[in-house]
PDB file of N, CA and C in Angstrom:
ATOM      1  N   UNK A   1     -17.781 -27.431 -47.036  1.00  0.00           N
ATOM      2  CA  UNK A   1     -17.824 -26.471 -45.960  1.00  0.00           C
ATOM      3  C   UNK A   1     -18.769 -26.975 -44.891  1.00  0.00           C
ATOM      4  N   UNK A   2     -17.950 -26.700 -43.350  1.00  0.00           N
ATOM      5  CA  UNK A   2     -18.975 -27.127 -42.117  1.00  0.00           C
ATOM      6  C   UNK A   2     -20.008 -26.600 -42.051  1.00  0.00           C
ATOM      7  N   UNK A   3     -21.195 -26.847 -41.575  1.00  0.00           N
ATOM      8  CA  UNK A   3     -22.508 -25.457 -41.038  1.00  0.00           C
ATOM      9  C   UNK A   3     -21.918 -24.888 -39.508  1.00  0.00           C
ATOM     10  N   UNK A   4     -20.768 -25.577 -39.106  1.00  0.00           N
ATOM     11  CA  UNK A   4     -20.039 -24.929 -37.484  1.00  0.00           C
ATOM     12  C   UNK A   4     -19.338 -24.164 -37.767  1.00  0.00           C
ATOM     13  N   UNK A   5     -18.275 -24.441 -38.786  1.00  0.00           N
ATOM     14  CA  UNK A   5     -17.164 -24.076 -38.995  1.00  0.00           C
ATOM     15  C   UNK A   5     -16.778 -23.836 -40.001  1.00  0.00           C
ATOM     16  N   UNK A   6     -16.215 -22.679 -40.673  1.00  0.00           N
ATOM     17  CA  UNK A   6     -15.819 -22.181 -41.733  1.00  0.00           C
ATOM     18  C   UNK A   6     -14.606 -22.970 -42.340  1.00  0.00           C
ATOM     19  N   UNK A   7     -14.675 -22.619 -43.443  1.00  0.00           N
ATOM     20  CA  UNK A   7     -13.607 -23.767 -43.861  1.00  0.00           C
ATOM     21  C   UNK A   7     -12.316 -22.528 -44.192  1.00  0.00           C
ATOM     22  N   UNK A   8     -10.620 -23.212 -44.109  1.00  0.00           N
ATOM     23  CA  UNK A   8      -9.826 -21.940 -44.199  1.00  0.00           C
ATOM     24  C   UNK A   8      -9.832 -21.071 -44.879  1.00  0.00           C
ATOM     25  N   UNK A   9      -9.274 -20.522 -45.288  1.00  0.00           N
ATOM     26  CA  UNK A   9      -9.283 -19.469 -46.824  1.00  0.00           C
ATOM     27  C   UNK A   9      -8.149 -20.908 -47.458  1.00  0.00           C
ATOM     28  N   UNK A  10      -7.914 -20.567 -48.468  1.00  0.00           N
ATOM     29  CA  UNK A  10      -6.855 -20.947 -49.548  1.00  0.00           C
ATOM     30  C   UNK A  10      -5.838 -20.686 -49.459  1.00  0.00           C
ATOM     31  N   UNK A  11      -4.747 -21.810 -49.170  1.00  0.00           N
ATOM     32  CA  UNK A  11      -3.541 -21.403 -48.732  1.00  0.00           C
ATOM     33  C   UNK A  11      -3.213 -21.305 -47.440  1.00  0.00           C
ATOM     34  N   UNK A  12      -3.945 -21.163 -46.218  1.00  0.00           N
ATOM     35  CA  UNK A  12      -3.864 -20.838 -45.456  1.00  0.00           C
ATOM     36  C   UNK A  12      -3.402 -22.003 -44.481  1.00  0.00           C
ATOM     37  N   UNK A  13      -2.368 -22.089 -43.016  1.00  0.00           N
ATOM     38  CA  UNK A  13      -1.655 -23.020 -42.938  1.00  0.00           C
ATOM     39  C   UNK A  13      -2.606 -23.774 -41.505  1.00  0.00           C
ATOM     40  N   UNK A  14      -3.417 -24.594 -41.810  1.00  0.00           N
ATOM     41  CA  UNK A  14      -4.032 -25.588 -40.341  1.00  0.00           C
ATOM     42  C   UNK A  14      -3.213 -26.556 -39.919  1.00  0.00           C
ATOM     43  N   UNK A  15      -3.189 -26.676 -38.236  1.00  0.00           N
ATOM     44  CA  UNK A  15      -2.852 -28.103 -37.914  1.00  0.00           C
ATOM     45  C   UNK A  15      -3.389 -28.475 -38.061  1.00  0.00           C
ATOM     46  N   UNK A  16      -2.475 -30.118 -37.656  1.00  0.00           N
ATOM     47  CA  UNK A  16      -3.070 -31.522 -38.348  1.00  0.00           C
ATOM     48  C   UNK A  16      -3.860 -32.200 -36.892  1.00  0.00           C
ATOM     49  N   UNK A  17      -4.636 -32.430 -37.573  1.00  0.00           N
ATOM     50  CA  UNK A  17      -5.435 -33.007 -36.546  1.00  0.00           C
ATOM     51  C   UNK A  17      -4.856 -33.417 -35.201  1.00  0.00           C
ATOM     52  N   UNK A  18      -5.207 -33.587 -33.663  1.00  0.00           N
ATOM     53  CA  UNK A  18      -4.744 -33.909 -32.695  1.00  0.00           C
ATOM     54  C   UNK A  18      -3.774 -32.793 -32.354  1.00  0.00           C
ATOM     55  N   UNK A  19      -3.353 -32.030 -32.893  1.00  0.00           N
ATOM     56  CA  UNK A  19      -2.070 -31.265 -32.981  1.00  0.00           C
ATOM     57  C   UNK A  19      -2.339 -30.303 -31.858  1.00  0.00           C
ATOM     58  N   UNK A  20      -1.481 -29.755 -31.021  1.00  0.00           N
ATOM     59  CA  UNK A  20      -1.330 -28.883 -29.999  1.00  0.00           C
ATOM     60  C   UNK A  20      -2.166 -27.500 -30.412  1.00  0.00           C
ATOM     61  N   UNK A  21      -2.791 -26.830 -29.957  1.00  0.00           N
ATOM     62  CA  UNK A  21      -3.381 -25.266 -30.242  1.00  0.00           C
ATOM     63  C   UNK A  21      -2.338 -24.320 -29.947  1.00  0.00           C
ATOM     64  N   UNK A  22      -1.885 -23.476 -30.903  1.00  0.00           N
ATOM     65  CA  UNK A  22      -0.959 -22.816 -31.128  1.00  0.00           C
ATOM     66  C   UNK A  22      -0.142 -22.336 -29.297  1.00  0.00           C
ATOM     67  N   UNK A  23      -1.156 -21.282 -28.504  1.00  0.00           N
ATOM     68  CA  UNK A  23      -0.542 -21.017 -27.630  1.00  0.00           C
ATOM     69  C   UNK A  23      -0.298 -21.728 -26.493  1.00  0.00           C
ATOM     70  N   UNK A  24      -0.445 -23.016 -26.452  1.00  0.00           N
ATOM     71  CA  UNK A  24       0.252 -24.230 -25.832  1.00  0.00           C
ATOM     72  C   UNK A  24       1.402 -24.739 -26.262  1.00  0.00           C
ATOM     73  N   UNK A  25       1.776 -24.405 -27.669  1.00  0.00           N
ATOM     74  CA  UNK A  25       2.928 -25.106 -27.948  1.00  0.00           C
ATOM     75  C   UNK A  25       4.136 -24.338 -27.349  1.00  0.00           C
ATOM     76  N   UNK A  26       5.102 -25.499 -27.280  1.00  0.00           N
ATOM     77  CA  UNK A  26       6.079 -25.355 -27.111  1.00  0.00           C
ATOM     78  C   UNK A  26       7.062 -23.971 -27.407  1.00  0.00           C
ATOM     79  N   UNK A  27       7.680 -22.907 -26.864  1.00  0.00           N
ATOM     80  CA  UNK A  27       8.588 -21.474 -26.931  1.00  0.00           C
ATOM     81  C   UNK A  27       7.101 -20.255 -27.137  1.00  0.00           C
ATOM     82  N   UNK A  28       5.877 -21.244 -27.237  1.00  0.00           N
ATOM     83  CA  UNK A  28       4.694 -19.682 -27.113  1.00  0.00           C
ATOM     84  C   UNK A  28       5.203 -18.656 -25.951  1.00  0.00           C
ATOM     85  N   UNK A  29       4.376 -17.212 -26.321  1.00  0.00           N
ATOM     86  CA  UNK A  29       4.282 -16.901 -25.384  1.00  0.00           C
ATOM     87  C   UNK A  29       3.810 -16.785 -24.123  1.00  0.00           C
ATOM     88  N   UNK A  30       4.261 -16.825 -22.713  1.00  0.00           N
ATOM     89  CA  UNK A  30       3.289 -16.829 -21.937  1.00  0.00           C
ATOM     90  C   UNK A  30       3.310 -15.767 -20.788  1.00  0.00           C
ATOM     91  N   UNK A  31       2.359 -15.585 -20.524  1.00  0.00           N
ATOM     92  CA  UNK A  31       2.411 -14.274 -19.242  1.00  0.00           C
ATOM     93  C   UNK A  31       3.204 -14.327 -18.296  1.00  0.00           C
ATOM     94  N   UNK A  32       4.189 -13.663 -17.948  1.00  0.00           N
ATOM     95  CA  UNK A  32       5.063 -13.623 -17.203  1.00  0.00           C
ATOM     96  C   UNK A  32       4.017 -14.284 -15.264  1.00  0.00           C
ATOM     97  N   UNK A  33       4.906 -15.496 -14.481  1.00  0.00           N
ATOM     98  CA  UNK A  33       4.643 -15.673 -13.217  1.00  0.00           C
ATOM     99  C   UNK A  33       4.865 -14.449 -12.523  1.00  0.00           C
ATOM    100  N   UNK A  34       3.983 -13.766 -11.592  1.00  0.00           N
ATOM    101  CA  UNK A  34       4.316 -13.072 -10.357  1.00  0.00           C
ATOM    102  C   UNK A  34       5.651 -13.701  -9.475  1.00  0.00           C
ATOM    103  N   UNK A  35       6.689 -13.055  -8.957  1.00  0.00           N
ATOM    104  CA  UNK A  35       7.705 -14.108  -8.193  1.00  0.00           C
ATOM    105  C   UNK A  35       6.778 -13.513  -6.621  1.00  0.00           C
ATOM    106  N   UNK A  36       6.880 -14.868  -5.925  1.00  0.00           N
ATOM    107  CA  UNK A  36       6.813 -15.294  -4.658  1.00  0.00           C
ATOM    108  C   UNK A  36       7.025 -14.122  -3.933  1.00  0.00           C
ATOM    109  N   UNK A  37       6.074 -13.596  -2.823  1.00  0.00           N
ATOM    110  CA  UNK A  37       6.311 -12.706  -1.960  1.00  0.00           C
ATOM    111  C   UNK A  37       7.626 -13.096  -1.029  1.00  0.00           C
ATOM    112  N   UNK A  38       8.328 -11.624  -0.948  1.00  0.00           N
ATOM    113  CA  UNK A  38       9.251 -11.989  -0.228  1.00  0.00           C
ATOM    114  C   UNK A  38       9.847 -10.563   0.593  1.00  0.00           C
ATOM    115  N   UNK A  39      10.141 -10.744   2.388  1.00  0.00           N
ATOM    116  CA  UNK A  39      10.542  -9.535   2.973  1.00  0.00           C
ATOM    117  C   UNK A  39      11.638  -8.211   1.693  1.00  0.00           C
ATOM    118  N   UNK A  40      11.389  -7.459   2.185  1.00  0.00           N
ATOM    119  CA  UNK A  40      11.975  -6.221   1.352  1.00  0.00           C
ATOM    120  C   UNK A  40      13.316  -5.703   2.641  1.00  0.00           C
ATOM    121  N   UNK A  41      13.156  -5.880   3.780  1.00  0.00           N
ATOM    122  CA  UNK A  41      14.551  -5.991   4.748  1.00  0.00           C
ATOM    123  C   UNK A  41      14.005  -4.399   5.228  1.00  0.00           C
ATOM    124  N   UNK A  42      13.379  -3.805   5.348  1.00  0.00           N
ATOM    125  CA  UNK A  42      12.799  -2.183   5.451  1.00  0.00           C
ATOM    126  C   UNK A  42      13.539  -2.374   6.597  1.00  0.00           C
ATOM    127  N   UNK A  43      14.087  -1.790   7.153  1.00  0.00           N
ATOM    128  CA  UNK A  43      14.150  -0.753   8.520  1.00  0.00           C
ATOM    129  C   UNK A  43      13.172  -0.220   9.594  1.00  0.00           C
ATOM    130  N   UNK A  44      12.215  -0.535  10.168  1.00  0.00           N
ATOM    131  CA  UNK A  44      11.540   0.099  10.949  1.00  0.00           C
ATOM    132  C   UNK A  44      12.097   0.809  12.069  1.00  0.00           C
ATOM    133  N   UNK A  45      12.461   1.845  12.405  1.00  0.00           N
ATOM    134  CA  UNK A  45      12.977   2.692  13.418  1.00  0.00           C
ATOM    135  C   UNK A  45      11.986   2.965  14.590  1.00  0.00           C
ATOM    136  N   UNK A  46      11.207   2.639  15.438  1.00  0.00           N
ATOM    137  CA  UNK A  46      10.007   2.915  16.627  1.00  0.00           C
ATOM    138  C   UNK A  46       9.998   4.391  16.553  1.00  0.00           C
ATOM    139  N   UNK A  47       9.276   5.523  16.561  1.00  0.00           N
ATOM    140  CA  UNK A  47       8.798   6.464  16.319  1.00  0.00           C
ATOM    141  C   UNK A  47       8.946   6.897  18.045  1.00  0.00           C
ATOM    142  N   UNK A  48       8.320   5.751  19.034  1.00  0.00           N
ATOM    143  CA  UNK A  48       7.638   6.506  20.421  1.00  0.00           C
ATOM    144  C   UNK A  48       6.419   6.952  20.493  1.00  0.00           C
ATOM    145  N   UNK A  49       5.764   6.802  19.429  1.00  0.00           N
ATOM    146  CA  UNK A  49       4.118   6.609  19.502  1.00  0.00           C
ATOM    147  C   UNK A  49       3.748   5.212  19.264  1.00  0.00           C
ATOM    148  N   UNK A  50       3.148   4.966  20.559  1.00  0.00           N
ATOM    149  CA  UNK A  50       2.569   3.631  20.660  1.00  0.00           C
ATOM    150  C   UNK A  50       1.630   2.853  18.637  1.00  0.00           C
ATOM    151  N   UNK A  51       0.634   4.302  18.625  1.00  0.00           N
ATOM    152  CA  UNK A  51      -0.706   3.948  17.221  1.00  0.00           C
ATOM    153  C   UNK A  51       0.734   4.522  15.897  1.00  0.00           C
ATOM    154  N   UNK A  52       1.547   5.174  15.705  1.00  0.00           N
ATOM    155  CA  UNK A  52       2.427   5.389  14.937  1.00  0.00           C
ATOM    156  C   UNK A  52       3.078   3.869  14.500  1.00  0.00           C
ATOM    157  N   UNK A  53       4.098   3.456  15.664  1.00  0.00           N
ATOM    158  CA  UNK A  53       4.418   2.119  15.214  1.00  0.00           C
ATOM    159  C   UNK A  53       3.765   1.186  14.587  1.00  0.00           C
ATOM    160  N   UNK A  54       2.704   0.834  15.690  1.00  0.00           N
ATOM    161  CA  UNK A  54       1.509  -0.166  14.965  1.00  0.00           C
ATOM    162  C   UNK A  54       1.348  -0.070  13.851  1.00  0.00           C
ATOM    163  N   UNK A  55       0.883   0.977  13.269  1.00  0.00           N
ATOM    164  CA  UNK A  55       0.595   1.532  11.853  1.00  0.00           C
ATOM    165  C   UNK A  55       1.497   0.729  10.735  1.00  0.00           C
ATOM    166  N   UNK A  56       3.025   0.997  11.202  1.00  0.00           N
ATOM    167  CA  UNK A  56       4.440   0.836  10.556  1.00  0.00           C
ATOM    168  C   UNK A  56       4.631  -0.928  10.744  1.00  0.00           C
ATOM    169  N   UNK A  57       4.387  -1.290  12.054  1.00  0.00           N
ATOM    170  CA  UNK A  57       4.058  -2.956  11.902  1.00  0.00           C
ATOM    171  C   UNK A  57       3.052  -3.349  10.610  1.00  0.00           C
ATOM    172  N   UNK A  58       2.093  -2.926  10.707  1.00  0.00           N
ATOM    173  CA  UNK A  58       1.047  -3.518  10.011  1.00  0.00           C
ATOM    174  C   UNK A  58       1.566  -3.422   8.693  1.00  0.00           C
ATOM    175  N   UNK A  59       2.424  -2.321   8.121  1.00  0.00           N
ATOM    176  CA  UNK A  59       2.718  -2.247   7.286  1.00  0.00           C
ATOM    177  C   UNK A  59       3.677  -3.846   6.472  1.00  0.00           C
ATOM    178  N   UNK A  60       4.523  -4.330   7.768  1.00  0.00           N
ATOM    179  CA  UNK A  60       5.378  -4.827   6.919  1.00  0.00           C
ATOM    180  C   UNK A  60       4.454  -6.308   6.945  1.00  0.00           C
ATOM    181  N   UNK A  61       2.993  -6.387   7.359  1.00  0.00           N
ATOM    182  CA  UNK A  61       2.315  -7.913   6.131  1.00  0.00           C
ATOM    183  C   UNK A  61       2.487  -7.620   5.280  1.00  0.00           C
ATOM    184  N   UNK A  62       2.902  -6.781   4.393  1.00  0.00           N
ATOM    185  CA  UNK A  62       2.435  -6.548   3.029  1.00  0.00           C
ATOM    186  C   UNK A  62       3.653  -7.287   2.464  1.00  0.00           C
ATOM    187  N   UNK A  63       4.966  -7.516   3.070  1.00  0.00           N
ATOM    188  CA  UNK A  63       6.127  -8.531   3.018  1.00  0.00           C
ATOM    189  C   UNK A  63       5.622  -9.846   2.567  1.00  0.00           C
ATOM    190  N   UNK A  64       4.563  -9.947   3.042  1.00  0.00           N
ATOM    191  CA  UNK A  64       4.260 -11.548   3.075  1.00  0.00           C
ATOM    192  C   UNK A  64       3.086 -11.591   2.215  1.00  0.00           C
ATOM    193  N   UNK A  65       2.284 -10.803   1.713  1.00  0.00           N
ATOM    194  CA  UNK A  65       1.329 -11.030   0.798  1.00  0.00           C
ATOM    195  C   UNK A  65       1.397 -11.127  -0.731  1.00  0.00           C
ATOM    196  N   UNK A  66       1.097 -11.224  -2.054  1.00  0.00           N
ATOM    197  CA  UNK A  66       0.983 -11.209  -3.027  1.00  0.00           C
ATOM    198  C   UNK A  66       0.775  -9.645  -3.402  1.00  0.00           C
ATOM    199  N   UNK A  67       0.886  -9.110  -4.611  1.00  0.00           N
ATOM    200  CA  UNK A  67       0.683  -7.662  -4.652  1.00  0.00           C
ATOM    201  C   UNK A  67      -0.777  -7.070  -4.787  1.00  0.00           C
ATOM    202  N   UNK A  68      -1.668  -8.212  -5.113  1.00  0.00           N
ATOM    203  CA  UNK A  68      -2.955  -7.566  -5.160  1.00  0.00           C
ATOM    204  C   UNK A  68      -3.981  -7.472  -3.578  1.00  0.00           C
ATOM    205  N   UNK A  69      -3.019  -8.258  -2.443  1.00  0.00           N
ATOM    206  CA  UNK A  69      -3.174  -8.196  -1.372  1.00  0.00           C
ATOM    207  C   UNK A  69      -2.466  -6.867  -0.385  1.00  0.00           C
ATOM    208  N   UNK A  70      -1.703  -6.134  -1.101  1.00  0.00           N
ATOM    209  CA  UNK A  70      -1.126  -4.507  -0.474  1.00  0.00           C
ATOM    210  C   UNK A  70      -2.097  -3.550  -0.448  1.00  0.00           C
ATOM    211  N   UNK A  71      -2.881  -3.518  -1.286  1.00  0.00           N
ATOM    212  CA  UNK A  71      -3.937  -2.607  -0.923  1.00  0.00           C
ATOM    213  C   UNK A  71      -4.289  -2.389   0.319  1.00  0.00           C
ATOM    214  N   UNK A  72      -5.032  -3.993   0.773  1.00  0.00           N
ATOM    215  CA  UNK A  72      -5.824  -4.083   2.169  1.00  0.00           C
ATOM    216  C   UNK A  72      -4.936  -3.210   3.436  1.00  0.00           C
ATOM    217  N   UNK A  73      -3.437  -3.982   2.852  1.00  0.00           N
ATOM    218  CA  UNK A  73      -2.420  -3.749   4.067  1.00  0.00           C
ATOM    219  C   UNK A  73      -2.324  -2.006   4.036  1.00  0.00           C
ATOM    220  N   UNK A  74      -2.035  -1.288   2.971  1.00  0.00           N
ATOM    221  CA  UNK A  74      -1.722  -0.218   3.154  1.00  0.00           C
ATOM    222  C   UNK A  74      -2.693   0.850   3.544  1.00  0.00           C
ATOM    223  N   UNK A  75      -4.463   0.985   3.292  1.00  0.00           N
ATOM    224  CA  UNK A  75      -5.253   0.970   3.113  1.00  0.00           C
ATOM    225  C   UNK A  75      -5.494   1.387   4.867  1.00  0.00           C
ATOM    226  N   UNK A  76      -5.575   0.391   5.283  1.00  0.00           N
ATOM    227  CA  UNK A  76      -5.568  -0.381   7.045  1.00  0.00           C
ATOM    228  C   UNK A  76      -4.009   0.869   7.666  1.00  0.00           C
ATOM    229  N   UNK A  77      -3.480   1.083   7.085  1.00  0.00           N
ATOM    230  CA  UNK A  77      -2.350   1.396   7.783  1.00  0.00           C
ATOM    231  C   UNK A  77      -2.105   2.854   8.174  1.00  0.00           C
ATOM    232  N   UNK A  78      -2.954   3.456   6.523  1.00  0.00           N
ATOM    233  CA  UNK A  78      -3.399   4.665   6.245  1.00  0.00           C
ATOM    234  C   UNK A  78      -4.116   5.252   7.315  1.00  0.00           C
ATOM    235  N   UNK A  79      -5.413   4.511   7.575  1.00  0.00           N
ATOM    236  CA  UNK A  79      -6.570   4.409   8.409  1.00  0.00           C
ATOM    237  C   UNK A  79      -5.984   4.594  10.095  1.00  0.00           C
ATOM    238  N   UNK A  80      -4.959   3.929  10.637  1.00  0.00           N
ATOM    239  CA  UNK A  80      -4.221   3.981  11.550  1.00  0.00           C
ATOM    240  C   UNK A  80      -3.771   5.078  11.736  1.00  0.00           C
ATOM    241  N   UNK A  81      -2.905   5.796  10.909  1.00  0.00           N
ATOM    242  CA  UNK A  81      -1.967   7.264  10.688  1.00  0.00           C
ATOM    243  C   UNK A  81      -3.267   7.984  11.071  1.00  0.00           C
ATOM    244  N   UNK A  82      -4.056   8.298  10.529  1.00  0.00           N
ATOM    245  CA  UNK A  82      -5.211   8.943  10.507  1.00  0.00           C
ATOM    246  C   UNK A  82      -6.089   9.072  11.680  1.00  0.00           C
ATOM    247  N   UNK A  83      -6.074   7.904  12.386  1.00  0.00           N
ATOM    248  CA  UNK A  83      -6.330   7.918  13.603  1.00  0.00           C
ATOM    249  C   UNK A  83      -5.115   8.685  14.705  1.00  0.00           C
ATOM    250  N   UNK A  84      -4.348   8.031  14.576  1.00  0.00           N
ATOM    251  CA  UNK A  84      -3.127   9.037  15.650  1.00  0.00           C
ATOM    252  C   UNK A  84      -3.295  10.275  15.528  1.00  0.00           C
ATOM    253  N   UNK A  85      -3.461  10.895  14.034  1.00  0.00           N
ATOM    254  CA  UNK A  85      -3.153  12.325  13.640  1.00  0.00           C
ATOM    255  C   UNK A  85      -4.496  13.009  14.590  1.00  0.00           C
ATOM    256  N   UNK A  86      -6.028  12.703  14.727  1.00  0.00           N
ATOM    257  CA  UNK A  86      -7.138  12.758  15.349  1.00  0.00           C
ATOM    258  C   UNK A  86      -6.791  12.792  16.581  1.00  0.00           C
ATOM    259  N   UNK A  87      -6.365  11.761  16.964  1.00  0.00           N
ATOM    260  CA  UNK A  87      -5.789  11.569  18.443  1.00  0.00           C
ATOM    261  C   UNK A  87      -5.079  12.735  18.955  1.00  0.00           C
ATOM    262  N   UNK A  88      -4.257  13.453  18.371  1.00  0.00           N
ATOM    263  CA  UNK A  88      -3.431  14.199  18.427  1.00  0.00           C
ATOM    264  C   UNK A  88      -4.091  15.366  18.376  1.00  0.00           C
ATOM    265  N   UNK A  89      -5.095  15.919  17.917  1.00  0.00           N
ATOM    266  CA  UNK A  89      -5.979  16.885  17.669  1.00  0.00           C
ATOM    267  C   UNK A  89      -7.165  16.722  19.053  1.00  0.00           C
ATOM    268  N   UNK A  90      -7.185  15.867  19.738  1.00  0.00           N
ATOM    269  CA  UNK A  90      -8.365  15.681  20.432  1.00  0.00           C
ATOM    270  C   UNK A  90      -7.580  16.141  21.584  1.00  0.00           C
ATOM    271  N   UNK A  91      -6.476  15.910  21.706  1.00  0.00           N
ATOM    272  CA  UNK A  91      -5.660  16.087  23.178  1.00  0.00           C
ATOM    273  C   UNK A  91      -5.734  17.232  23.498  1.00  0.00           C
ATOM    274  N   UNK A  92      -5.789  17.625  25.084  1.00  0.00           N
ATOM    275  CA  UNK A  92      -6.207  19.332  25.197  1.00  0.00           C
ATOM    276  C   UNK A  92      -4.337  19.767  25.091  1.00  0.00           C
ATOM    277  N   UNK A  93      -4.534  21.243  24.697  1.00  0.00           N
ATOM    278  CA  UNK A  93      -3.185  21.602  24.639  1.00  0.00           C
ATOM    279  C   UNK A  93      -3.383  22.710  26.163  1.00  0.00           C
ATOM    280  N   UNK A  94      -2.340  23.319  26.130  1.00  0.00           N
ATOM    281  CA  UNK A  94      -1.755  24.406  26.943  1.00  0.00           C
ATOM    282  C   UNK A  94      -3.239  25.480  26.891  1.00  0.00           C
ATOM    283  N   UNK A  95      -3.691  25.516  28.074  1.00  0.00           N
ATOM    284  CA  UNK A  95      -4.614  26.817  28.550  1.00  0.00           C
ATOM    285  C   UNK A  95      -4.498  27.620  27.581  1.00  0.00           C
ATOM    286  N   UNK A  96      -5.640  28.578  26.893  1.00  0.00           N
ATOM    287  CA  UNK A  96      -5.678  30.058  26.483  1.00  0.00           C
ATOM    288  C   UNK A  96      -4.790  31.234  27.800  1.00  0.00           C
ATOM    289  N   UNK A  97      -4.050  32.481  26.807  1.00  0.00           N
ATOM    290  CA  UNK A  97      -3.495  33.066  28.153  1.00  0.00           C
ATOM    291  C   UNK A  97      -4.857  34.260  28.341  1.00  0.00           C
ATOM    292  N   UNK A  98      -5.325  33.936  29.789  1.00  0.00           N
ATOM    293  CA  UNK A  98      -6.483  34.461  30.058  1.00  0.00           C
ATOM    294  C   UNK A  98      -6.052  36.228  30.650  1.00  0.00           C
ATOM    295  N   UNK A  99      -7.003  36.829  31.167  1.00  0.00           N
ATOM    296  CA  UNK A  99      -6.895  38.674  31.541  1.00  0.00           C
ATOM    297  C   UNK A  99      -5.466  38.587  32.148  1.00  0.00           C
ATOM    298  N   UNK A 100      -5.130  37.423  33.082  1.00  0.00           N
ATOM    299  CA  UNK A 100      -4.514  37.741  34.367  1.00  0.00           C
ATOM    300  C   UNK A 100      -3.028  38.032  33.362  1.00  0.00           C
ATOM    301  N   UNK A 101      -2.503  36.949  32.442  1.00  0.00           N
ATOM    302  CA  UNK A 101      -1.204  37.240  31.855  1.00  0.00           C
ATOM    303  C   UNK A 101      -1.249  38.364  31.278  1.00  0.00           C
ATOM    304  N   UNK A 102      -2.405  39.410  30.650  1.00  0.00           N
ATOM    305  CA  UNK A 102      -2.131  40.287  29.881  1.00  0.00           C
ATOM    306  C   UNK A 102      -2.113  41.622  30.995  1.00  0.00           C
ATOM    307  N   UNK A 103      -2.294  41.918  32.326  1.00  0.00           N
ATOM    308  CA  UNK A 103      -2.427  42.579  33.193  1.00  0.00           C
ATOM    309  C   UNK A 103      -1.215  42.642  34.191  1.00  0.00           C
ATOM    310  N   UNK A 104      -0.607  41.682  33.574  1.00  0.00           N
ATOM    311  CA  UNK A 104       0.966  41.515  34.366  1.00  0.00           C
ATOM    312  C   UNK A 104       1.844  42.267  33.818  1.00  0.00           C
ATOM    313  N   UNK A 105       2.880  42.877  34.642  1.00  0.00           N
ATOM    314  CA  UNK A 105       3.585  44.124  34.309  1.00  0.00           C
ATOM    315  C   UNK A 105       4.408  43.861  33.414  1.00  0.00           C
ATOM    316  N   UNK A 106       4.820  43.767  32.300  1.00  0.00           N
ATOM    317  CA  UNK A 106       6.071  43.483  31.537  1.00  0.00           C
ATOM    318  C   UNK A 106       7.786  43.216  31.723  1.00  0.00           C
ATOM    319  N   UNK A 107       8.465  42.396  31.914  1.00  0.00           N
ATOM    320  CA  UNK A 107       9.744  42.463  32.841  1.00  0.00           C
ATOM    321  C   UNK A 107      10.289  43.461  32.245  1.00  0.00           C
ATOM    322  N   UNK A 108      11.341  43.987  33.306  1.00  0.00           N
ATOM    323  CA  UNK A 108      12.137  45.258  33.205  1.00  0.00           C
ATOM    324  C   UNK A 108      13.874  45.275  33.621  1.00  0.00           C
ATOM    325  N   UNK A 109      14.524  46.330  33.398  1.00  0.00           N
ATOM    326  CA  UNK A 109      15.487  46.177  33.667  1.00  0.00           C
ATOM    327  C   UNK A 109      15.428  45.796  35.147  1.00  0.00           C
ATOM    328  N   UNK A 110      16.872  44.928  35.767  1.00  0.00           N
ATOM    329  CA  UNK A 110      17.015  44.638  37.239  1.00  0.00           C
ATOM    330  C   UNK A 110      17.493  45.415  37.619  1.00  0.00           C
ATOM    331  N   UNK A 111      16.634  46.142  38.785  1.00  0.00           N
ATOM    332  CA  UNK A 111      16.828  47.039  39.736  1.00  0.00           C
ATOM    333  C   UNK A 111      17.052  46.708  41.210  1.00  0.00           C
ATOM    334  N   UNK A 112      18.205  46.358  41.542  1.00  0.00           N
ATOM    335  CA  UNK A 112      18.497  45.673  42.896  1.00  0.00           C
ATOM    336  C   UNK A 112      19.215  46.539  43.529  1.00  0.00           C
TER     337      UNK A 112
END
């Protein structure tokens, strides 16, 4: 018996010296390759919001990246939406209706 290395049990089946380490050999198993990034053909339709589209551009790097690289892309894109939606909230809308509309006579039948 080694002082490194245990010696097998009895019976038990070792390669022969020089011999390949099991999960190198030949029909082992091995972790499936990621396949190659590649366009998905999406459709982008333009919305008519300038920060909307952009958003939807940025989206399709993620065509071209690896999958642990979609995060960043979607992440970033999110961040975009989020901004428009703000944008959209900051814009002044239509006046409050002040005394003068509520002091106005109500329309009525036409009397001509």
């Amino acid at each position: 018996m080694s002082e490194t290395m245990p010696e097998a049990p009895a019976g038990a089946a070792t390669a022969p010296e020089g011999a390949e380490p099991p999960e190198a050999a030949e029909g082992a198993f091995q972790a499936p390759q990621e396949p190659e990034p590649h366009p998905l053909g999406v459709v982008r339709t333009p919305t008519g919001n300038a920060d909307v589209d952009a958003a939807l551009e940025r989206l399709a790097d993620a065509d071209e990246l690896p999958t642990e690289g979609h995060v960043e892309v979607y992440e970033d894109a999110h961040g975009q939406l989020r901004g428009a939606l703000e944008e959209l909230d900051r814009r002044p809308g239509p006046p409050p209706p002040g005394p003068a509309a509520a002091a106005a006579p109500a329309p009525g039948p036409y009397r001509g």
